[in-house]
C-alpha atoms as a PDB file:
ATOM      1  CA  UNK A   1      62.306 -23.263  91.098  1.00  0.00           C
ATOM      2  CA  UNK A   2      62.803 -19.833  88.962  1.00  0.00           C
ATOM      3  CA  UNK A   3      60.443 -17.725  87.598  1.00  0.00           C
ATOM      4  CA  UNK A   4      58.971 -19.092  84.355  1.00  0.00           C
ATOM      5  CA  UNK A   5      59.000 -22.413  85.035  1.00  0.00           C
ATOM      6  CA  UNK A   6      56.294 -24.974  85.845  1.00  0.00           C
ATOM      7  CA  UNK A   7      56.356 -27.039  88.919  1.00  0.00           C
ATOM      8  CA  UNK A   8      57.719 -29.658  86.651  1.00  0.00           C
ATOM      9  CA  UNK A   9      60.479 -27.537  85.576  1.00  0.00           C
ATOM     10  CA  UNK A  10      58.773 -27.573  82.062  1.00  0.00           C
ATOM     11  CA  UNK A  11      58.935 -23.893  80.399  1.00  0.00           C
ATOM     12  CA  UNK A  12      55.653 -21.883  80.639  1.00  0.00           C
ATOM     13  CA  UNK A  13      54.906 -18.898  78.821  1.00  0.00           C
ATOM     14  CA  UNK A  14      55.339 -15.565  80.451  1.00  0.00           C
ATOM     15  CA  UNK A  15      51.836 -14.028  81.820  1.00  0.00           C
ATOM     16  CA  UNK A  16      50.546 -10.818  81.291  1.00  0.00           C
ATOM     17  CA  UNK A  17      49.848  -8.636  84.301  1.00  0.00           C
ATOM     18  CA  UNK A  18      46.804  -9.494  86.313  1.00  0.00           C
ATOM     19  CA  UNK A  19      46.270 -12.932  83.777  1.00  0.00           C
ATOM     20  CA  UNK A  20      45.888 -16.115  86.095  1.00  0.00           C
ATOM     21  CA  UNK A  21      48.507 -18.361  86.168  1.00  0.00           C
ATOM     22  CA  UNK A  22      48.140 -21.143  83.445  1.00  0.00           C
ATOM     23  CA  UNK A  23      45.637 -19.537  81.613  1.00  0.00           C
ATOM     24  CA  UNK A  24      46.759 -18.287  77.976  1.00  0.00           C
ATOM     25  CA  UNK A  25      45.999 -14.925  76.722  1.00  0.00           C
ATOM     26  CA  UNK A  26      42.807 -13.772  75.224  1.00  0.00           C
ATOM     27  CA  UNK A  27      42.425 -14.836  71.422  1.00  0.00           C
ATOM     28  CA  UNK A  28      45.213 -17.620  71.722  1.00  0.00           C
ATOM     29  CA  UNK A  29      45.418 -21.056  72.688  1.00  0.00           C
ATOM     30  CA  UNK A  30      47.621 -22.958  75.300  1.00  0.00           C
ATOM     31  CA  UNK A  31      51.470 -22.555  74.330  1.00  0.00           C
ATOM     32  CA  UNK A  32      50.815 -19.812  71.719  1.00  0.00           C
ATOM     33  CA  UNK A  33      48.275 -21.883  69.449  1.00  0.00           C
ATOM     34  CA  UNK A  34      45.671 -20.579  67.561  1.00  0.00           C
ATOM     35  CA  UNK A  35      42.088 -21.131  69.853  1.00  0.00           C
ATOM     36  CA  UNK A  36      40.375 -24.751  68.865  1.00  0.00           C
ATOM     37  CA  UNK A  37      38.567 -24.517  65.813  1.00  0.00           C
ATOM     38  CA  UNK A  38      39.679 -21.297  64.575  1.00  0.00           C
ATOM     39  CA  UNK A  39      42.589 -21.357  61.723  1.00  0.00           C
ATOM     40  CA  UNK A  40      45.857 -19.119  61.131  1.00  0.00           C
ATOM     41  CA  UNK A  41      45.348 -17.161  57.719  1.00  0.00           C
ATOM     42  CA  UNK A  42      45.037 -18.279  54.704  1.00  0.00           C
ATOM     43  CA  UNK A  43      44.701 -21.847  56.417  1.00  0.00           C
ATOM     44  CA  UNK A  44      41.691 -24.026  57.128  1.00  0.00           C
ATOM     45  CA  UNK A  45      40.793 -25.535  60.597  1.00  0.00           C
ATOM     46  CA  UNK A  46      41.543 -28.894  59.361  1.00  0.00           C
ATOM     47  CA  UNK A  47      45.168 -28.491  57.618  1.00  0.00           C
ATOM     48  CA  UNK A  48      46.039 -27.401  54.046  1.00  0.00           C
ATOM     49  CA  UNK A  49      45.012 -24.006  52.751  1.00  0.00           C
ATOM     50  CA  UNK A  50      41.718 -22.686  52.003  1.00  0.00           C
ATOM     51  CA  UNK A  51      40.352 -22.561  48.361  1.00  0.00           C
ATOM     52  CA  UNK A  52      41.413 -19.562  46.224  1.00  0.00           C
ATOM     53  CA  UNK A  53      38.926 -16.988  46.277  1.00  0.00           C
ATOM     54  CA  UNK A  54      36.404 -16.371  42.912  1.00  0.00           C
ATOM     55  CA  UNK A  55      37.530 -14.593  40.014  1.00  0.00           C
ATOM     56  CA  UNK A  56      35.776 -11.058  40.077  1.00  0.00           C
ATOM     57  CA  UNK A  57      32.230 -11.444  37.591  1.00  0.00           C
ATOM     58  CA  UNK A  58      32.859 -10.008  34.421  1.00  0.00           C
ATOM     59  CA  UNK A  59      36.086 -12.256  33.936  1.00  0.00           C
ATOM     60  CA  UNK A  60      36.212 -13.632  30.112  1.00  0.00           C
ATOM     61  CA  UNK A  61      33.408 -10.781  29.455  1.00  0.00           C
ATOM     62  CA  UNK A  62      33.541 -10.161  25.063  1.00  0.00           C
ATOM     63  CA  UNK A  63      34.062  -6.227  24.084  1.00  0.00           C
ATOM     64  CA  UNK A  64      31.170  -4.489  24.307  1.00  0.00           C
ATOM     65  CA  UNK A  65      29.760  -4.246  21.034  1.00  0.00           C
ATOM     66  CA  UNK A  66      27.108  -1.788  19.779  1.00  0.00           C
ATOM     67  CA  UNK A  67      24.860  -2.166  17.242  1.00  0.00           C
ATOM     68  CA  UNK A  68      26.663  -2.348  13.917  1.00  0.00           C
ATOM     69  CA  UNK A  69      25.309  -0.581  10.994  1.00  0.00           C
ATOM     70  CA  UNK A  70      25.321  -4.114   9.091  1.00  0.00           C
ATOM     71  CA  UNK A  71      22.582  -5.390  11.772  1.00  0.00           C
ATOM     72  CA  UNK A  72      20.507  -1.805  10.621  1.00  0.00           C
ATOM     73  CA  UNK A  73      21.028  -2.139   6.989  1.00  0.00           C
ATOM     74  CA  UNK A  74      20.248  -5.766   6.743  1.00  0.00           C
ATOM     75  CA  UNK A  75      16.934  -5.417   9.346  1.00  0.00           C
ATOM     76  CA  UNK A  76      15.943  -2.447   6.859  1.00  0.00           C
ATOM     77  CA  UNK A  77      16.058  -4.159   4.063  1.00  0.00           C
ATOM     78  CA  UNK A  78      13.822  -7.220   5.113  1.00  0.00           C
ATOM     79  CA  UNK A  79      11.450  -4.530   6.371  1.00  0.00           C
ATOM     80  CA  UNK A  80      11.390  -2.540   3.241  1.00  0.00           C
ATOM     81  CA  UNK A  81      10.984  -6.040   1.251  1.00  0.00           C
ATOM     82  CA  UNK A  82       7.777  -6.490   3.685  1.00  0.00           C
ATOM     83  CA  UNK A  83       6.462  -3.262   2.790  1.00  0.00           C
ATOM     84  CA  UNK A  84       6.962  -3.446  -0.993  1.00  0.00           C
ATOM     85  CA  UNK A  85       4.928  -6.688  -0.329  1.00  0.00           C
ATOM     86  CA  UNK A  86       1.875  -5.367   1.399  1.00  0.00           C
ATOM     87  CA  UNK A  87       1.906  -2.557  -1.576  1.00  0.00           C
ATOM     88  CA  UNK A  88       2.169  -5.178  -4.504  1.00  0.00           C
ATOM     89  CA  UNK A  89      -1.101  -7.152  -2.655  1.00  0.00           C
ATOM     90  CA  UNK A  90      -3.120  -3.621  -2.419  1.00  0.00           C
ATOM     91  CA  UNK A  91      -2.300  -3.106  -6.080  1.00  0.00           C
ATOM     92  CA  UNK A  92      -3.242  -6.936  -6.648  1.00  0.00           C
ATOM     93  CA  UNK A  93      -6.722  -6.737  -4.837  1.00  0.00           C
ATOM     94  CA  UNK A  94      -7.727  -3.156  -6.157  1.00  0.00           C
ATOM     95  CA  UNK A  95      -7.902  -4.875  -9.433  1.00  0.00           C
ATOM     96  CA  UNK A  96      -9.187  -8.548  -8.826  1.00  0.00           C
ATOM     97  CA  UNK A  97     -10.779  -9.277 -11.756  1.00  0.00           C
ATOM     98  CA  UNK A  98      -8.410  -8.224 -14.045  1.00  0.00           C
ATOM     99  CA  UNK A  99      -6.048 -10.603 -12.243  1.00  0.00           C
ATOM    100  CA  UNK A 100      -8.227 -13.339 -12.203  1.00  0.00           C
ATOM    101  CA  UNK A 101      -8.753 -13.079 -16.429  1.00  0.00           C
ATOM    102  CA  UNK A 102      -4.107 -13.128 -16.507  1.00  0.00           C
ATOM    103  CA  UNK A 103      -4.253 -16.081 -14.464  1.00  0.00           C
ATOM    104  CA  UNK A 104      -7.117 -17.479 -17.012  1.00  0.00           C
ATOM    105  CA  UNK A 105      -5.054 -16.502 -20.085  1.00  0.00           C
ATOM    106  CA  UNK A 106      -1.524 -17.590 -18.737  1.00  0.00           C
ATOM    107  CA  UNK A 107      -3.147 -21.152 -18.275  1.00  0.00           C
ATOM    108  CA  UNK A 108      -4.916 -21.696 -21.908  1.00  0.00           C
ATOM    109  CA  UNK A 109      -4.476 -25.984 -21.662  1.00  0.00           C
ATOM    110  CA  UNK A 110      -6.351 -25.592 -18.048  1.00  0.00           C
ATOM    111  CA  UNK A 111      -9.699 -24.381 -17.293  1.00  0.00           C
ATOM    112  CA  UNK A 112      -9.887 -22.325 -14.764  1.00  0.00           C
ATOM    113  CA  UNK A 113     -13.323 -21.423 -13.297  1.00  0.00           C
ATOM    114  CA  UNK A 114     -13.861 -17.551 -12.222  1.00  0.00           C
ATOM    115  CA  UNK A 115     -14.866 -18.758  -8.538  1.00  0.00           C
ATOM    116  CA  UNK A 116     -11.968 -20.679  -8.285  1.00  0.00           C
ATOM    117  CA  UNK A 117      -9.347 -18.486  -9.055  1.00  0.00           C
ATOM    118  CA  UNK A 118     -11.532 -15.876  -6.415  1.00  0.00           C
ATOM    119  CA  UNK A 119     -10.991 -18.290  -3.603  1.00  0.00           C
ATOM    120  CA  UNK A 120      -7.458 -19.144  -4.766  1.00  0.00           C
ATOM    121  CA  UNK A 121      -6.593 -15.450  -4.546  1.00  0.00           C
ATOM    122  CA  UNK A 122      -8.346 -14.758  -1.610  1.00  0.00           C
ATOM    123  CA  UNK A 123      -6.908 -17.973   0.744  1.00  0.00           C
ATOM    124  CA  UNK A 124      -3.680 -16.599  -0.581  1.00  0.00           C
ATOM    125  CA  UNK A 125      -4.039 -13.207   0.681  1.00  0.00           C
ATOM    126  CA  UNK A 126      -5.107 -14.665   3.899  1.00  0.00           C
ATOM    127  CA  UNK A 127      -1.958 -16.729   4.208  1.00  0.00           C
ATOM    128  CA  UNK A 128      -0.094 -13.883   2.794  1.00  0.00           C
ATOM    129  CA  UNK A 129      -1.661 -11.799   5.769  1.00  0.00           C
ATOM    130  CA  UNK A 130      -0.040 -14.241   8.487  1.00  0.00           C
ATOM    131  CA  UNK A 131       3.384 -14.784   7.251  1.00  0.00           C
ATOM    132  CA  UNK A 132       3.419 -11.013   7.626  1.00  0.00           C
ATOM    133  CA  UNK A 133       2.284 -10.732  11.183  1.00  0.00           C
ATOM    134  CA  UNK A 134       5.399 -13.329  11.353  1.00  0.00           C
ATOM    135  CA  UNK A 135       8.164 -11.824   9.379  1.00  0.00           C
ATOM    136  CA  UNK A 136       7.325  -8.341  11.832  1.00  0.00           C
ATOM    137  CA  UNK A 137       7.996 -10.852  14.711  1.00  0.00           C
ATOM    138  CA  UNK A 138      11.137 -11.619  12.988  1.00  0.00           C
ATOM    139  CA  UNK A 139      12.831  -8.703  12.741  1.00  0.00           C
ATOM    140  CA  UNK A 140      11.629  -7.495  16.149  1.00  0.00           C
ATOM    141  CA  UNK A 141      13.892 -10.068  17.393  1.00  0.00           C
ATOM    142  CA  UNK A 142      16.292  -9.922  15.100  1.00  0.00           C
ATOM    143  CA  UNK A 143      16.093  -6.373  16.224  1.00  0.00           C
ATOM    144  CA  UNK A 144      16.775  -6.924  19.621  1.00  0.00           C
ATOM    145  CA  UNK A 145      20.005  -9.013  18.880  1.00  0.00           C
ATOM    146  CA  UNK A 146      18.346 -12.734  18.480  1.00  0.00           C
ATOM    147  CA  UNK A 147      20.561 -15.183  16.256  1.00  0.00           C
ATOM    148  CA  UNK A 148      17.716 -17.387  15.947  1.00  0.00           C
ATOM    149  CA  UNK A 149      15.234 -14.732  14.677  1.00  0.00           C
ATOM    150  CA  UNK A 150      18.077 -13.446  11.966  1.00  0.00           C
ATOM    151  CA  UNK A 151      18.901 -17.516  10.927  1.00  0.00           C
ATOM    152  CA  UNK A 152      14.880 -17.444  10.587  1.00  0.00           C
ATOM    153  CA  UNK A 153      15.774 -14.348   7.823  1.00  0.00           C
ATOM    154  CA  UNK A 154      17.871 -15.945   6.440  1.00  0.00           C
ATOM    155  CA  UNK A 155      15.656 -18.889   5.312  1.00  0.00           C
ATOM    156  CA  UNK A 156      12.852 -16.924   4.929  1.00  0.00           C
ATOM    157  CA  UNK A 157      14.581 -14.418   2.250  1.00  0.00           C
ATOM    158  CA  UNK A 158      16.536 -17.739   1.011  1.00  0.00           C
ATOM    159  CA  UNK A 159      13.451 -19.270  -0.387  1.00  0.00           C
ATOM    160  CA  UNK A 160      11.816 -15.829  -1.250  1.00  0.00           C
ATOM    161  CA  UNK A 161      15.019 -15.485  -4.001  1.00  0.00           C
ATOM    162  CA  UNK A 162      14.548 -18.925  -4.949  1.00  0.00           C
ATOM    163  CA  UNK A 163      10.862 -18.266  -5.791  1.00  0.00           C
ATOM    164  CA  UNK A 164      11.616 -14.987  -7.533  1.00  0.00           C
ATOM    165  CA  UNK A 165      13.454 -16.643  -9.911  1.00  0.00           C
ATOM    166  CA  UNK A 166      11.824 -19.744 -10.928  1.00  0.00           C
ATOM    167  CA  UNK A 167       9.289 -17.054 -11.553  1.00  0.00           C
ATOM    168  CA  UNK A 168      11.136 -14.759 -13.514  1.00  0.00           C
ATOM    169  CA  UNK A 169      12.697 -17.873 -15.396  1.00  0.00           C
ATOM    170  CA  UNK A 170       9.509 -19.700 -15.812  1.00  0.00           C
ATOM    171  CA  UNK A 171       7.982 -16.502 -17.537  1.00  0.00           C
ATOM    172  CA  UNK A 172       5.573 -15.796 -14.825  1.00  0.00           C
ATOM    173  CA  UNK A 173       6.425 -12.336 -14.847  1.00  0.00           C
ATOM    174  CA  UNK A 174       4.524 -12.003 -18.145  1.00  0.00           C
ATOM    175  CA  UNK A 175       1.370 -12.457 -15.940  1.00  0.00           C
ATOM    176  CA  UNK A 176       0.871  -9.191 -14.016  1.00  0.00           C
ATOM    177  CA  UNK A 177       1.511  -5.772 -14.731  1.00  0.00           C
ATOM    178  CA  UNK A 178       4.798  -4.140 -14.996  1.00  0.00           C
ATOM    179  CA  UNK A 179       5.005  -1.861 -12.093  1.00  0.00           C
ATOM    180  CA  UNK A 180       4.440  -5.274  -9.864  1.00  0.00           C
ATOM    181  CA  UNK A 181       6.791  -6.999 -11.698  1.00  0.00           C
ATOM    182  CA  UNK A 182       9.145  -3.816 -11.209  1.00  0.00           C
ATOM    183  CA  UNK A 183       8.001  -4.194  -7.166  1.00  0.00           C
ATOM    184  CA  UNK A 184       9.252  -8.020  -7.685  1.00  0.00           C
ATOM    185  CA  UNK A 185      12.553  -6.824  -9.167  1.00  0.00           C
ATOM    186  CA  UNK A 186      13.397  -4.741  -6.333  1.00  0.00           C
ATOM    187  CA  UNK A 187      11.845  -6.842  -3.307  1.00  0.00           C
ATOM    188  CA  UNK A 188      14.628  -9.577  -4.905  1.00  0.00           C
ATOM    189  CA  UNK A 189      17.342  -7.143  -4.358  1.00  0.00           C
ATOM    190  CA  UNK A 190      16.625  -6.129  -1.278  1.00  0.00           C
ATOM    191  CA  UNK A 191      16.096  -9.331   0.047  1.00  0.00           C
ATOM    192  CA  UNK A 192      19.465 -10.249  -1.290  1.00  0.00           C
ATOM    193  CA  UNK A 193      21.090  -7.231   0.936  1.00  0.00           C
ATOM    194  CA  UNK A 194      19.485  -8.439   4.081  1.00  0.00           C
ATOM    195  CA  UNK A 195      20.642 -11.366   3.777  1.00  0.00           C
ATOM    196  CA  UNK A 196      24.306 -10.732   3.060  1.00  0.00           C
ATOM    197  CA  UNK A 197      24.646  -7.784   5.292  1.00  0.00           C
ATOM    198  CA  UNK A 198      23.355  -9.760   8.127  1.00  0.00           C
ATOM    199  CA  UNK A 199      26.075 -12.295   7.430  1.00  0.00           C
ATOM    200  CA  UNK A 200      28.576 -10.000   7.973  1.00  0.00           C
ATOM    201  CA  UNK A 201      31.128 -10.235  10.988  1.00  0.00           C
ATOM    202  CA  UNK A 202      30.369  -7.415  12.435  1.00  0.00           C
ATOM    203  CA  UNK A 203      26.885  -8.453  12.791  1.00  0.00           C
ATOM    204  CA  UNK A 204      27.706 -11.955  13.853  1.00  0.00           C
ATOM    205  CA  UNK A 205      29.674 -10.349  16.595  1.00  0.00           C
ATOM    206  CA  UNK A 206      26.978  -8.383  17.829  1.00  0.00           C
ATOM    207  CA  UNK A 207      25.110 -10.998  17.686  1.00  0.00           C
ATOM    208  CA  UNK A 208      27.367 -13.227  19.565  1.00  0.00           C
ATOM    209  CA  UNK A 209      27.465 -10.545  22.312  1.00  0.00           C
ATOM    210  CA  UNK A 210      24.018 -10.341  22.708  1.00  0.00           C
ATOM    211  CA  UNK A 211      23.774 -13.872  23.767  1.00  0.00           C
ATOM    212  CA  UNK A 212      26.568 -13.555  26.153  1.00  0.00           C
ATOM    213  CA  UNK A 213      24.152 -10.535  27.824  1.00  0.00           C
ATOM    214  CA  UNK A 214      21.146 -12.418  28.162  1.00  0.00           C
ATOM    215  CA  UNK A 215      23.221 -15.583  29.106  1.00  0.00           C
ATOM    216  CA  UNK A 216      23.769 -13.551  32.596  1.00  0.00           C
ATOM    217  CA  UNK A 217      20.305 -11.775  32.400  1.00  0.00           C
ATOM    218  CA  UNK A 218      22.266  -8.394  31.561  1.00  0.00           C
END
């Protein structure tokens, strides 16, 4: 029998120094296998090869965008329209009666009592008061980069252009006094900025981006 062999005559593999006879080396199986249970790389214990690893987060990301000047402009100019509008109801209530005897003359075929055009005027004020407090909330969020809160604009100064003139068409401007109707004339136009500089793609982008970053609580 030679040296290497088995007592079968079977080929063994060569021991270290000191390493018992039939036992395989530290770290490897019998007849040069990887130990039971335990893979070679890039392989799994059970055949075929393990899953690809993850793409590295951020993978897809958009650019980066910052906050266009479109997004500015067209926030400004719904917030300038809000302001005009709390200045044209202080001019309306520091003068109520007066008010009260235009809305009187501008309806000659309809009688309209003095107490009833006071409580007309004043619920309206009070509903003008909350749709306010809501258009601030608005552009806070439209602000902060929220599509919804800008498509919420977008209605909101919609309607507000479609109400300014059926007004000036109708001839209601003939009811109040000229420096309103001048505040009217220029709450129109810049509620017709907001609304097409917020349409803009640059703004759209942003806002698109925005999502993305809250999407992944960036």
């Amino acid at each position: 029998m030679t040296a290497g062999q088995g007592p079968q005559g079977w080929d063994q593999p060569e021991q270290p120094p000191g390493q018992p006879y039939g036992q395989a080396p530290q770290g490897q199986g019998p007849y040069g296998q990887a130990p039971y249970g335990q893979a070679p790389h890039g392989q799994d214990p059970y055949g075929g090869y393990a899953s690809a690893p993850a793409a590295p987060e951020g993978i897809g990301a958009p650019v980066p965008v910052a906050r266009p000047s479109a997004v500015t402009l067209g926030v400004g100019a719904f917030a300038a329209t809000l302001f005009l509008g709390v200045v044209s109801s202080i001019v309306t209530f520091s003068d109520i009666d007066g008010f009260i005897a235009q809305v009187q003359q501008a309806s000659p075929g309809v009688e309209i009592s003095e107490s009833a055009a006071r409580a007309g005027l004043i619920g309206g004020a009070a509903f003008a008061l909350v749709l306010v407090a809501l258009q601030v909330m608005f552009l806070w969020f439209a602000w902060q980069g929220r599509n919804w809160a800008r498509i919420v604009l977008w209605v909101l100064g919609g309607l507000s252009v479609i109400g300014a003139l059926v007004g000036f068409l109708g001839g209601g401007a003939a009811t109040v006094s000229g420096f309103l109707t001048l505040l009217s004339l220029v709450s129109l136009l810049l509620t017709v900025v907001g609304i097409v500089a917020l349409a803009q793609k640059p703004a759209s982008e942003w806002y698109r981006y925005r999502g993305w970053q809250r999407a992944r609580g960036l």
